[in-house]
C-alpha atoms as a PDB file:
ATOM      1  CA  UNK A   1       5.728  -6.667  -1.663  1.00  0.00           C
ATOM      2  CA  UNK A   2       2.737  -5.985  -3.529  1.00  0.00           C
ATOM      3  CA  UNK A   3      -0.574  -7.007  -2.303  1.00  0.00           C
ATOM      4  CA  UNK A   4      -0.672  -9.956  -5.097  1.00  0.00           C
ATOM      5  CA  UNK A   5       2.816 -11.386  -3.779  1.00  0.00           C
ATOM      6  CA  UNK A   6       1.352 -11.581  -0.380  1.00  0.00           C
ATOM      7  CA  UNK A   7      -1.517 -13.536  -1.568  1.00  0.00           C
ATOM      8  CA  UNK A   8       0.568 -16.088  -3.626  1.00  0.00           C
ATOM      9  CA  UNK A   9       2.914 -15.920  -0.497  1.00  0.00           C
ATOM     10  CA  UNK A  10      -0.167 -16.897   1.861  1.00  0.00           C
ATOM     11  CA  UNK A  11      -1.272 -19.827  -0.845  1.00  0.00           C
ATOM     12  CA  UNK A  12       1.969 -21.214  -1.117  1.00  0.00           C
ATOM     13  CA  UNK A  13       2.519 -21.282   2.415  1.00  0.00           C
ATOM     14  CA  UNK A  14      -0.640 -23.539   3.084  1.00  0.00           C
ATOM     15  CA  UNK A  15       0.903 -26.376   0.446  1.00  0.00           C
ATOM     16  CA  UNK A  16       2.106 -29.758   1.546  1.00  0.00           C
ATOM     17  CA  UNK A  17       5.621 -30.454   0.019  1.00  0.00           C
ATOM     18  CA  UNK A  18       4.653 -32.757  -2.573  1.00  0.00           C
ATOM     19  CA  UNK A  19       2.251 -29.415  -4.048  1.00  0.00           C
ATOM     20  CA  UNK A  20       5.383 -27.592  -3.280  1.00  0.00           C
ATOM     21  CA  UNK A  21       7.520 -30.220  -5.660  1.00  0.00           C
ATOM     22  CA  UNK A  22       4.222 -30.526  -8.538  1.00  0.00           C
ATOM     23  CA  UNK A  23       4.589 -26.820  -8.870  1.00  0.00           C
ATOM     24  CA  UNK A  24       8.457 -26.581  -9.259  1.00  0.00           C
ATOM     25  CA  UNK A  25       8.139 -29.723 -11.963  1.00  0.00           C
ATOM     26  CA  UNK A  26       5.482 -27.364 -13.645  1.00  0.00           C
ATOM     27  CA  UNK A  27       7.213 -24.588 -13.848  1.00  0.00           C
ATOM     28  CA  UNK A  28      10.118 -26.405 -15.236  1.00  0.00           C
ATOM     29  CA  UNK A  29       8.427 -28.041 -17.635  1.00  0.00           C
ATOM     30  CA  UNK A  30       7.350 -24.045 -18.748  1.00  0.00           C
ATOM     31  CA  UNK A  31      10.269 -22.940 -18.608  1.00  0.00           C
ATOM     32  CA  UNK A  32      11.643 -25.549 -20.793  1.00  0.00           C
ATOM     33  CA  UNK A  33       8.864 -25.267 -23.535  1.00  0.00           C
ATOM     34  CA  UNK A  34       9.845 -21.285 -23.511  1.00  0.00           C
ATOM     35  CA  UNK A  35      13.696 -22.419 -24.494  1.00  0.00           C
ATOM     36  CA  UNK A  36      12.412 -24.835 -27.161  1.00  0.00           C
ATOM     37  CA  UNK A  37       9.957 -22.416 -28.663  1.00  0.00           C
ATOM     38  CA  UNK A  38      12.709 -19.549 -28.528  1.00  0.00           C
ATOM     39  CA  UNK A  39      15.315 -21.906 -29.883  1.00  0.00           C
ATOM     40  CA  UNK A  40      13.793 -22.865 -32.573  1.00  0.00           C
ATOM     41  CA  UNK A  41      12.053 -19.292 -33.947  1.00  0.00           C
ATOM     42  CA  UNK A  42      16.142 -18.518 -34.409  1.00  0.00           C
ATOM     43  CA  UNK A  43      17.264 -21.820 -35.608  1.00  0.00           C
ATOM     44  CA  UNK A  44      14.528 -23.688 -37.438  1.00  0.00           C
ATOM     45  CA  UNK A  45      16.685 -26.564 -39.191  1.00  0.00           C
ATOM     46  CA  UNK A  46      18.356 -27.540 -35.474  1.00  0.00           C
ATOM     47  CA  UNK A  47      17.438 -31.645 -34.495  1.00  0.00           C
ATOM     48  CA  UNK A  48      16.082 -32.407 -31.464  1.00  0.00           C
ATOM     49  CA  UNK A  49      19.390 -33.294 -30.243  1.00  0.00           C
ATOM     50  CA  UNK A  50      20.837 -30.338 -31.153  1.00  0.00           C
ATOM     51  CA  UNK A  51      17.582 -28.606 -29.637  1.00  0.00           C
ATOM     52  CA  UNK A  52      17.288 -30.497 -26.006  1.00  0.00           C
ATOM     53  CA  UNK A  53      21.417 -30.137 -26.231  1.00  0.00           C
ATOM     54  CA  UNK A  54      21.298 -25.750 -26.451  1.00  0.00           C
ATOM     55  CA  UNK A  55      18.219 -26.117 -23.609  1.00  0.00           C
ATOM     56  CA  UNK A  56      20.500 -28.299 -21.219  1.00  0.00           C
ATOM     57  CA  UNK A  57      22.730 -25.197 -22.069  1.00  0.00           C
ATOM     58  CA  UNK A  58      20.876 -22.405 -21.295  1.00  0.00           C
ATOM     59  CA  UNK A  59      19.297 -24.029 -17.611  1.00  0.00           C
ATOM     60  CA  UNK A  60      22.916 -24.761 -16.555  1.00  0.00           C
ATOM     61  CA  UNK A  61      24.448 -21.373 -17.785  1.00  0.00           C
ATOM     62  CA  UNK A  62      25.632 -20.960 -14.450  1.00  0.00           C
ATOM     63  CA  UNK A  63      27.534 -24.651 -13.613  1.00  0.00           C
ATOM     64  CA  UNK A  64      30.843 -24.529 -15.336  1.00  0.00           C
ATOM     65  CA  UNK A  65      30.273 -28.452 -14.763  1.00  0.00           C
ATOM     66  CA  UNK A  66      27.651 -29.274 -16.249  1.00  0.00           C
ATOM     67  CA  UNK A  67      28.563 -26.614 -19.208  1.00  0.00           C
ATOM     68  CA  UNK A  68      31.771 -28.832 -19.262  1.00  0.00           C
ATOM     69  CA  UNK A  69      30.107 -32.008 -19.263  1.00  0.00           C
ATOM     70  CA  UNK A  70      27.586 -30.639 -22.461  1.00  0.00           C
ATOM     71  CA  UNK A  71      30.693 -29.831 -24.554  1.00  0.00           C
ATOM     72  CA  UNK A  72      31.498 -33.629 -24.543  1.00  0.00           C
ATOM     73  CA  UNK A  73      28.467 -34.458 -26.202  1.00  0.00           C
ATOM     74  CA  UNK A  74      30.109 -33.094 -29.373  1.00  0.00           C
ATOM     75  CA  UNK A  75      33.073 -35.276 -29.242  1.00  0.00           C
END
């Protein structure tokens, strides 16, 4: 672990839980901004629907669910 890690490490450990949550929602919120902005560069004509619809896919890659549930959405 580098010396930076250990730092953040240190930091994070001195949070209460609702800091804990804030961060997570910010990093989300990042992380979904990221998708939109990447999305987009490659497919400039998509709608927002179509947009928020191949975000939902990429954060639930992993949950055949949820994956299951998005495919409905073009029925």
């Amino acid at each position: 672990m580098t010396r930076v890690e250990e730092e953040y490490r240190k930091a994070i450990a001195g949070w209460t839980g609702c800091q804990r949550v804030e961060r997570s929602e910010q990093l989300f919120v990042e992380v979904r901004e990221m998708l939109v902005r990447r999305i987009l560069a490659r497919d400039p004509q998509l709608t927002s629907f179509e947009v928020n619809k191949r975000v939902a896919e990429q954060l639930y890659r992993s949950d055949p669910e949820a994956l299951r549930l998005l495919s409905k959405l073009d029925s």
